[in-house]
C-alpha atoms as a PDB file:
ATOM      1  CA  UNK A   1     -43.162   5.508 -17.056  1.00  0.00           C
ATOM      2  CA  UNK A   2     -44.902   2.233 -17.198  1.00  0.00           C
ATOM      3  CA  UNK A   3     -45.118  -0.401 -14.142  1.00  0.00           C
ATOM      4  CA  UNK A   4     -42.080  -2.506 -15.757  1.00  0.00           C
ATOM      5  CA  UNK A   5     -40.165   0.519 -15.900  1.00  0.00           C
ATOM      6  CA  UNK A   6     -40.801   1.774 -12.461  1.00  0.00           C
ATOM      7  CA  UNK A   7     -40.074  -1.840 -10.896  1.00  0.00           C
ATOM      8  CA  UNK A   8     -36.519  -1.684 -12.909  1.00  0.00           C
ATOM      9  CA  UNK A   9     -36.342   2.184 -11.047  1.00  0.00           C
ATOM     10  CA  UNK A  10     -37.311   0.315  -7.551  1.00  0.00           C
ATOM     11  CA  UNK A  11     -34.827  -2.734  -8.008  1.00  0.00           C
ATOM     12  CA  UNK A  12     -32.061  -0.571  -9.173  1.00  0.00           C
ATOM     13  CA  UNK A  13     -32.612   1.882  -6.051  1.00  0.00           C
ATOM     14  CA  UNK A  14     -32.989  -1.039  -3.640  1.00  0.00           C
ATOM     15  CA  UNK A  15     -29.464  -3.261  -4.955  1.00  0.00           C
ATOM     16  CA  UNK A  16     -27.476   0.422  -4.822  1.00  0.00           C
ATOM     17  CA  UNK A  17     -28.842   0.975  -0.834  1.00  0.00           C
ATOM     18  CA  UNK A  18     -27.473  -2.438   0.012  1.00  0.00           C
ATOM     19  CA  UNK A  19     -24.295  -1.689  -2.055  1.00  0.00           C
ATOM     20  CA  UNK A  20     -23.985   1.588   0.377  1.00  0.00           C
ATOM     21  CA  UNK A  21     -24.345  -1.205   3.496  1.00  0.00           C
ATOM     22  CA  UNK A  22     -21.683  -3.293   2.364  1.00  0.00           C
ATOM     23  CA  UNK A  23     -19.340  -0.738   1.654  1.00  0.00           C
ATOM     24  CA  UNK A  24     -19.966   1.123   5.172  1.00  0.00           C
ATOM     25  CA  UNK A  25     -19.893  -2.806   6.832  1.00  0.00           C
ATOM     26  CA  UNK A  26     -16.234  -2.855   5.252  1.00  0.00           C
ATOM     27  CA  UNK A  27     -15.366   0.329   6.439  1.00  0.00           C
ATOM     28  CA  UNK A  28     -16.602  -0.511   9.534  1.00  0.00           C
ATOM     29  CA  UNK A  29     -14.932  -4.074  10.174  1.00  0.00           C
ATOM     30  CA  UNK A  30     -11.637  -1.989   8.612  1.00  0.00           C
ATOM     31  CA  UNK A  31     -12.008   0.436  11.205  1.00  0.00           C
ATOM     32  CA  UNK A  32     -12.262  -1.988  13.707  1.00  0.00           C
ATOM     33  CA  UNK A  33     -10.026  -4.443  13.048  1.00  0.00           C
ATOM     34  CA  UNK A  34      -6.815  -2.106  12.183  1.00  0.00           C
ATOM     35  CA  UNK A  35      -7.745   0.332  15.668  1.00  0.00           C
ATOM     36  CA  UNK A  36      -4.926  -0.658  17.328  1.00  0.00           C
ATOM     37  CA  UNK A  37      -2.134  -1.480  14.577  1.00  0.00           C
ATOM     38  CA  UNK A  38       0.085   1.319  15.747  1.00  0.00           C
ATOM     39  CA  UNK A  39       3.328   2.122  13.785  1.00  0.00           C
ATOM     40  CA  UNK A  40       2.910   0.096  10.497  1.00  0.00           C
ATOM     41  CA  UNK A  41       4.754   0.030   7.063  1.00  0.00           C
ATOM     42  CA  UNK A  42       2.927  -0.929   3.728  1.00  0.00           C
ATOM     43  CA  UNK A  43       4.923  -2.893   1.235  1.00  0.00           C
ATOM     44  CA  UNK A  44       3.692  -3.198  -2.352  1.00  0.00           C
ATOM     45  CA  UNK A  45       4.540  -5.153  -4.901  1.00  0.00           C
ATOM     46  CA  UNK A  46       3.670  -7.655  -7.556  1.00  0.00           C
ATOM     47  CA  UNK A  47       1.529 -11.224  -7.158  1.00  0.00           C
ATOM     48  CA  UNK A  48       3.688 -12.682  -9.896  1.00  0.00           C
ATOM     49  CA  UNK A  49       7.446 -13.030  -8.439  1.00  0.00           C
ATOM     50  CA  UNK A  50       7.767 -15.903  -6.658  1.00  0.00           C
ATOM     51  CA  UNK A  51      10.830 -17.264  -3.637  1.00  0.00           C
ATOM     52  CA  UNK A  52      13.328 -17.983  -6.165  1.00  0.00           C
ATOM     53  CA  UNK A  53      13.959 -13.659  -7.239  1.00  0.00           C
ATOM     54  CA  UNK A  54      15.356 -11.480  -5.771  1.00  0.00           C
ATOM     55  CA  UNK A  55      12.961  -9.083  -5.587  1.00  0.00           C
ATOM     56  CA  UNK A  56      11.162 -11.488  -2.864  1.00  0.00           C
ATOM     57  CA  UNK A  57      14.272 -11.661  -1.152  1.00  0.00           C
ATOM     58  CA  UNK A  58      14.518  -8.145  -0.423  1.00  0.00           C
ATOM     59  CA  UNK A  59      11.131  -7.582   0.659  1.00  0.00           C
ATOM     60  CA  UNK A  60      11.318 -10.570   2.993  1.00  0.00           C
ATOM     61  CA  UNK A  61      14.281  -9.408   4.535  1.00  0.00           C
ATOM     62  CA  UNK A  62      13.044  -5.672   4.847  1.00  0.00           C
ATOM     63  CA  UNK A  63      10.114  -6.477   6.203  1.00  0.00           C
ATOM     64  CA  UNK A  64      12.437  -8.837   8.953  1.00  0.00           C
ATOM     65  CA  UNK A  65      14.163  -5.670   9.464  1.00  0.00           C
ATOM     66  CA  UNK A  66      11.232  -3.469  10.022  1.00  0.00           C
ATOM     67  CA  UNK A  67       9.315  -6.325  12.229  1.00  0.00           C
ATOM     68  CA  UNK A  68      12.472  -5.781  14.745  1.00  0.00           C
ATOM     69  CA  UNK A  69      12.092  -2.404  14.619  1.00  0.00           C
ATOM     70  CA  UNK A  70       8.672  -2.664  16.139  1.00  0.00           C
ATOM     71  CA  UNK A  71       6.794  -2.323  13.032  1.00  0.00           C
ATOM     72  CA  UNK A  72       4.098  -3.959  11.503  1.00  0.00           C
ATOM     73  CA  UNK A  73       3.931  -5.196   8.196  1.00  0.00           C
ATOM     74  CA  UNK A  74       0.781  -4.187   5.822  1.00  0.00           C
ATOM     75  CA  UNK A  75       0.400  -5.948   2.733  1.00  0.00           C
ATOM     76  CA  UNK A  76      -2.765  -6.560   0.093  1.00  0.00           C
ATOM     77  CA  UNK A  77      -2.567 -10.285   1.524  1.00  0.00           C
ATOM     78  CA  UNK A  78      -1.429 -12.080  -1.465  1.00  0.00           C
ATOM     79  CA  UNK A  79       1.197 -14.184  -2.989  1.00  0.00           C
ATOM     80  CA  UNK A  80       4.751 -12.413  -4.159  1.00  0.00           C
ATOM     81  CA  UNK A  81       6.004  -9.733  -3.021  1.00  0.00           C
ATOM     82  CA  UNK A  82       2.796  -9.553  -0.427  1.00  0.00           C
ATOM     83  CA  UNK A  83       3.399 -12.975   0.961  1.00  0.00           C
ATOM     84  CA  UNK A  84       7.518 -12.031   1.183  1.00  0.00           C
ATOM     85  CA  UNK A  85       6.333  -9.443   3.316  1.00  0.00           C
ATOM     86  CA  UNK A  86       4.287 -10.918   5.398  1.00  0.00           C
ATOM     87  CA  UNK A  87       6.996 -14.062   5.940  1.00  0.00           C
ATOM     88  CA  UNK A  88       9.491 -11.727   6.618  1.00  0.00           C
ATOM     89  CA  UNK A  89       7.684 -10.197   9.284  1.00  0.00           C
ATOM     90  CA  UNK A  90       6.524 -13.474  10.799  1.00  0.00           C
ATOM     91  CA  UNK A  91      10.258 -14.796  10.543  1.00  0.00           C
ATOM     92  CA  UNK A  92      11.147 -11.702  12.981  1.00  0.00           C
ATOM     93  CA  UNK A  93       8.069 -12.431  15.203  1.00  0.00           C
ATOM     94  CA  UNK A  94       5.964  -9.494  14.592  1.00  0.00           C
ATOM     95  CA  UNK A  95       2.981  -8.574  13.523  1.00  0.00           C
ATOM     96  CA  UNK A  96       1.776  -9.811   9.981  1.00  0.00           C
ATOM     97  CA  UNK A  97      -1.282  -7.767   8.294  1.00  0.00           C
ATOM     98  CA  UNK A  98      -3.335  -8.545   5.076  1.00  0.00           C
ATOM     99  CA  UNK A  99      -5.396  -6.802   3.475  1.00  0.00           C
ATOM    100  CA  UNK A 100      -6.817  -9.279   0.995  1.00  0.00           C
ATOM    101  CA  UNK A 101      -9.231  -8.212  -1.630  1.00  0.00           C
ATOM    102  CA  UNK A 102     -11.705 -10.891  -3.986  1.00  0.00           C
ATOM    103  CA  UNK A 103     -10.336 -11.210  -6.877  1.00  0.00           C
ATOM    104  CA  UNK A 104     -11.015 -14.091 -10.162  1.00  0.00           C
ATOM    105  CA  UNK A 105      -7.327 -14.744 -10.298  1.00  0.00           C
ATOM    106  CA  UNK A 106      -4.163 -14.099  -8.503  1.00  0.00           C
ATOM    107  CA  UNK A 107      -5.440 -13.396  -5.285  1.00  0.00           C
ATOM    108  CA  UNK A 108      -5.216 -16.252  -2.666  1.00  0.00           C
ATOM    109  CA  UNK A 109      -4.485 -15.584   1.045  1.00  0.00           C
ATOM    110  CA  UNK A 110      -1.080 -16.172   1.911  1.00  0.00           C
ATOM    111  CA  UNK A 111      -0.098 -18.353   5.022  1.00  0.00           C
ATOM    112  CA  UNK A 112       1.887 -15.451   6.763  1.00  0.00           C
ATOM    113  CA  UNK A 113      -0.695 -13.601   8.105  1.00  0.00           C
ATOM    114  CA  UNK A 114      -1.163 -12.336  11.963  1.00  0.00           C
ATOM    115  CA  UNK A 115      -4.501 -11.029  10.958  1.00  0.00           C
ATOM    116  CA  UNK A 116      -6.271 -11.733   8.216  1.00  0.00           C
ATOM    117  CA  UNK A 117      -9.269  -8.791   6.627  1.00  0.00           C
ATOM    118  CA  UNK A 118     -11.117  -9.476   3.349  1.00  0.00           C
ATOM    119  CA  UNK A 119     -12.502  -7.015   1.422  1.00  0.00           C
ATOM    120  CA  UNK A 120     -14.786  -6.556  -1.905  1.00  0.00           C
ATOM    121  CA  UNK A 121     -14.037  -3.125  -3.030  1.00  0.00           C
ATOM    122  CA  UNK A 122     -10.088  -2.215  -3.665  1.00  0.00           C
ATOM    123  CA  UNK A 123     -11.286   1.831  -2.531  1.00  0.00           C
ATOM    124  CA  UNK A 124     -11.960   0.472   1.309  1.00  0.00           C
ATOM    125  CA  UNK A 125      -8.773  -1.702   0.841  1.00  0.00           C
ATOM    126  CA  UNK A 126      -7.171   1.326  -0.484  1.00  0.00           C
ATOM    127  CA  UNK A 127      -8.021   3.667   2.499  1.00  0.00           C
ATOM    128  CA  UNK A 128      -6.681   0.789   4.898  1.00  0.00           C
ATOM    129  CA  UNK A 129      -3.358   0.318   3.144  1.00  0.00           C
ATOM    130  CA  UNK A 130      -2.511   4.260   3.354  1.00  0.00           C
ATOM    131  CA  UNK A 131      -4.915   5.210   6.580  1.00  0.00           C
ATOM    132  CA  UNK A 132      -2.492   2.973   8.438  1.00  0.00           C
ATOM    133  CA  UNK A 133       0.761   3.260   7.489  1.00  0.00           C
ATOM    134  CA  UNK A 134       3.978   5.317   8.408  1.00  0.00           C
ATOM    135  CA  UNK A 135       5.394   4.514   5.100  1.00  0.00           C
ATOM    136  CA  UNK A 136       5.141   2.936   1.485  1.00  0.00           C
ATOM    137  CA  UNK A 137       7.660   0.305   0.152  1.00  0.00           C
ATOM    138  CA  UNK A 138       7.035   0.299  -3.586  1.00  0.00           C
ATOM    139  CA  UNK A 139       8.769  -3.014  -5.226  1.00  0.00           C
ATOM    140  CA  UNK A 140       8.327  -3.608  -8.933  1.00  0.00           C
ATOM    141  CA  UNK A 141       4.590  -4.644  -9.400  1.00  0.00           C
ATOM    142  CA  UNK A 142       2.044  -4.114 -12.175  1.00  0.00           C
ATOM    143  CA  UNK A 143      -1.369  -2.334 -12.812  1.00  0.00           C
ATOM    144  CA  UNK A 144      -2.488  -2.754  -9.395  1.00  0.00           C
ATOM    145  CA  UNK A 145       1.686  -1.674  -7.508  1.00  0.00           C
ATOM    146  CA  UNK A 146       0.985   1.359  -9.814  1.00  0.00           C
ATOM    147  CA  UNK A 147      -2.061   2.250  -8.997  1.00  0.00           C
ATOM    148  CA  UNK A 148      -1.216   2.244  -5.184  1.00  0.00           C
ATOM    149  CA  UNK A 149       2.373   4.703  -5.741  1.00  0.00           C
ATOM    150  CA  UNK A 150       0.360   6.954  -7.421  1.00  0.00           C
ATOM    151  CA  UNK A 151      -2.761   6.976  -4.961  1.00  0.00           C
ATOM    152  CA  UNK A 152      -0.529   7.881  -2.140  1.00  0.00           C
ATOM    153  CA  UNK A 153       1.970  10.223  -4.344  1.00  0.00           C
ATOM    154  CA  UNK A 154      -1.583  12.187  -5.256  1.00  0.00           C
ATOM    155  CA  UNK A 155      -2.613  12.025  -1.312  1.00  0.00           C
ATOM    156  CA  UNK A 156       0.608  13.513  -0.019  1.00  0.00           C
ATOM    157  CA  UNK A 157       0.692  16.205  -3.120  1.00  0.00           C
ATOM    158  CA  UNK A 158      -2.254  17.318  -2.617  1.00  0.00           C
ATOM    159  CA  UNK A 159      -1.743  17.450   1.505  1.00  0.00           C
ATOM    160  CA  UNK A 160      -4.468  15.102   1.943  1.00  0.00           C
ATOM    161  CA  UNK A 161      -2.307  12.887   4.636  1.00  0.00           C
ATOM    162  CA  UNK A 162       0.615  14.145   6.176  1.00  0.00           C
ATOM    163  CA  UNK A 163       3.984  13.396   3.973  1.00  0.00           C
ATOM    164  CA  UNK A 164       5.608  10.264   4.564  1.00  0.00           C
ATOM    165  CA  UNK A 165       8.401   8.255   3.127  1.00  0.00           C
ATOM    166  CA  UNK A 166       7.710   6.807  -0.115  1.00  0.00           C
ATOM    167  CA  UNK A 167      10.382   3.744  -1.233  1.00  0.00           C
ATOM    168  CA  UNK A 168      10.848   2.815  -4.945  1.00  0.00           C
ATOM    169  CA  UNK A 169      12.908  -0.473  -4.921  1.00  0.00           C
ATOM    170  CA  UNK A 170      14.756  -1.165  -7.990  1.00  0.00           C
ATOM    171  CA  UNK A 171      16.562   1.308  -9.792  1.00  0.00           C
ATOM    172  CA  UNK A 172      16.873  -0.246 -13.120  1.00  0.00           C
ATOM    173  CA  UNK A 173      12.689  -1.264 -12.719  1.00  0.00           C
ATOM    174  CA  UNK A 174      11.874   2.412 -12.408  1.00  0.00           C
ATOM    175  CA  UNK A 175      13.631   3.779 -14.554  1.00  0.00           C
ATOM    176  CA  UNK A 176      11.445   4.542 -17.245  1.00  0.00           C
ATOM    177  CA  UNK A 177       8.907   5.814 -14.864  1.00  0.00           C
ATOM    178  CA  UNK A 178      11.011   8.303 -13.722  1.00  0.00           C
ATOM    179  CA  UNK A 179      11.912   9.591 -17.303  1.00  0.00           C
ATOM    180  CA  UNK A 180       8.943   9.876 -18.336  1.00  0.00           C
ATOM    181  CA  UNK A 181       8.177  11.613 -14.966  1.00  0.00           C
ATOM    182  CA  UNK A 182      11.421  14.166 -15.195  1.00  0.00           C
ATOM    183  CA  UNK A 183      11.051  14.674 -19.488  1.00  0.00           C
ATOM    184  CA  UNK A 184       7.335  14.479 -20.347  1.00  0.00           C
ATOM    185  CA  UNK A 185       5.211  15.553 -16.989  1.00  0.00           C
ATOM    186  CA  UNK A 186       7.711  17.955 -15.402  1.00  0.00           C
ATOM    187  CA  UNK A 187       8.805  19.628 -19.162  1.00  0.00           C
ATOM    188  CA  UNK A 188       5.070  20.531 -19.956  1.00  0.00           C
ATOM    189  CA  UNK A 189       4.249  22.013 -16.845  1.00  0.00           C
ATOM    190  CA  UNK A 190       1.715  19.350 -15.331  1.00  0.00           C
ATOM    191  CA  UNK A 191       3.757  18.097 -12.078  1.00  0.00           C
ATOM    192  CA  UNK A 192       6.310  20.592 -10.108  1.00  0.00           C
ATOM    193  CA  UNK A 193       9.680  20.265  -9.656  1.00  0.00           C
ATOM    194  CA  UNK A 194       9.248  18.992  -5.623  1.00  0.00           C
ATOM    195  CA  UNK A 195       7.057  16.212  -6.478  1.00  0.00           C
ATOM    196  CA  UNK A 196       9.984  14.193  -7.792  1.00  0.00           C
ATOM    197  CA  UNK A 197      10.897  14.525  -4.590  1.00  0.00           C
ATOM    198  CA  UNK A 198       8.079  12.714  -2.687  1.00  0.00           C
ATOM    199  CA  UNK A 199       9.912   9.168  -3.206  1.00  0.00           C
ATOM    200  CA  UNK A 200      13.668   7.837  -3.060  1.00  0.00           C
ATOM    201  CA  UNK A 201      14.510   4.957  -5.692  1.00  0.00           C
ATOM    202  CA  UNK A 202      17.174   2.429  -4.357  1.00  0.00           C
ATOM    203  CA  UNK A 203      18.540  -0.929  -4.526  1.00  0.00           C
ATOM    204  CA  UNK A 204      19.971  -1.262  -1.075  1.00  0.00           C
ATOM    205  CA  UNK A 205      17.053  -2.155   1.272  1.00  0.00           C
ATOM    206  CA  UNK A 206      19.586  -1.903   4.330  1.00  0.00           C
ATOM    207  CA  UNK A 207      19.079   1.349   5.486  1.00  0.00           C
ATOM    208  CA  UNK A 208      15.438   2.083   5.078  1.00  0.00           C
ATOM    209  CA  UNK A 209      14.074   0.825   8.539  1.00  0.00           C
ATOM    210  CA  UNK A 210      16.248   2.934  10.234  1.00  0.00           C
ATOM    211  CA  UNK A 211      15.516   5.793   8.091  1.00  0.00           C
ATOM    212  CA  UNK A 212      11.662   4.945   8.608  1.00  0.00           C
ATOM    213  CA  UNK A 213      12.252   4.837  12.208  1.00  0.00           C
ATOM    214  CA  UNK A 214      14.106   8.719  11.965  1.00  0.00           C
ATOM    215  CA  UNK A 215      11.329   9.637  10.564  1.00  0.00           C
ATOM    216  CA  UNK A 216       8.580   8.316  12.730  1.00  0.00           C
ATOM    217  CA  UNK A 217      10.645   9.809  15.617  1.00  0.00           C
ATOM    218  CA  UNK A 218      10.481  13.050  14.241  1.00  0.00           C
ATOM    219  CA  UNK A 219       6.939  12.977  13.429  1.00  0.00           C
ATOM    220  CA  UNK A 220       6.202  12.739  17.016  1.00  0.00           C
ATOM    221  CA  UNK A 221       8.380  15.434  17.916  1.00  0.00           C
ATOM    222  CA  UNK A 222       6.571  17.678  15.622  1.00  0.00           C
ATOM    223  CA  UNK A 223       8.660  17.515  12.238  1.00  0.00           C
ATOM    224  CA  UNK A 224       7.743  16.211   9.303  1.00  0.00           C
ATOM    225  CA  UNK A 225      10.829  16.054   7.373  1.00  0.00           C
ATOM    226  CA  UNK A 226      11.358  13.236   4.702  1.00  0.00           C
ATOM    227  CA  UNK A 227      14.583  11.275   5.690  1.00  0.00           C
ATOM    228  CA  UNK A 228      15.826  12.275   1.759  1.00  0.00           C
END
């Protein structure tokens, strides 16, 4: 190895150790900052459905709901379905979490924030978003809503965190999810039969604080039953 190559070796080594700092700095402030959240809900969904659908008007008023119910409200922070979340929880006077992540497009802070964390890497975001929450509301998102059901499906499969409720909103959205979940995965073998029941699809939003709210109540009295 000649002194060009073992300079590369030295600069590589010294940019990964300060990587390892940042991400242990994020974990850290995440830690931190979240300590004393409490009961908290996560609500999903996509960047790209603005105030006018009604898609935002259901998570706003869930998230109303759930804020009266004593819960806060997690989202990743960002405009849609994050920042109907975060409004509806502000609307009802409680507490108003995002989680916002850097990002070249999409991603701006919304107004409706309580408390406001920033973060680099979307694993320490991810650990937040399910670390901290009692439950996942999952409305119709893209790429990124995906990737979050299934992170938190594949933590409660594998009993990695405790089972909570998992929300699909939008029947007709989720549809072909769940038949390709039922007639491809579950025919050849590769998920089980019970992990189609790990998550309830609806429409009707009305009921699913107080089913949250069974089902934080039992938690604490030593059950761990799915309200499904």
């Amino acid at each position: 190895m000649d002194n060009l190559e073992k300079q590369y070796v030295i600069d590589a080594l010294a940019e990964d150790s300060w990587r390892m700092f940042r991400i242990m700095g994020e974990f850290v402030q995440g830690f931190e900052e979240m300590a004393d959240v409490g009961k908290a809900v996560t609500i999903f969904g996509s960047a790209r459905m603005d105030e006018a659908t009604e898609t935002y008007g259901k998570a706003r008023e869930l998230a109303a709901d759930l804020a009266r119910s004593g819960y806060a409200i997690i989202t990743g922070g960002g405009p849609g379905i994050m920042e109907a979340g975060n409004q509806g929880a502000i609307e009802a006077e409680g507490r108003s979490i995002g989680l916002n992540v850097d990002l070249p497009h999409e991603q701006q802070p919304n107004a409706f924030q309580t408390d406001s964390l920033k973060f680099k890497y979307f694993f320490v975001r991810k650990v937040m978003l399910v670390k901290y929450s009692t439950a996942f509301v999952v409305f119709p998102g893209g790429f990124g809503t995906i990737d979050e059901l299934f992170e938190a499906l594949t933590l409660i499969q594998t009993r990695k965190i405790k089972p909570f409720p998992v929300y699909l909103i939008g029947v007709e959205f989720w549809r072909g999810l769940l038949q390709w979940l039922q007639g491809t995965l579950l025919r050849m073998g590769t998920i089980g039969e019970g992990d189609l029941h790990l998550f309830k699809v609806v429409d009707d939003v009305s009921t699913i604080a107080d089913e949250i709210d069974d089902y934080y109540r039992s938690e604490h009295h030593g059950g761990f039953n799915l309200p499904w």
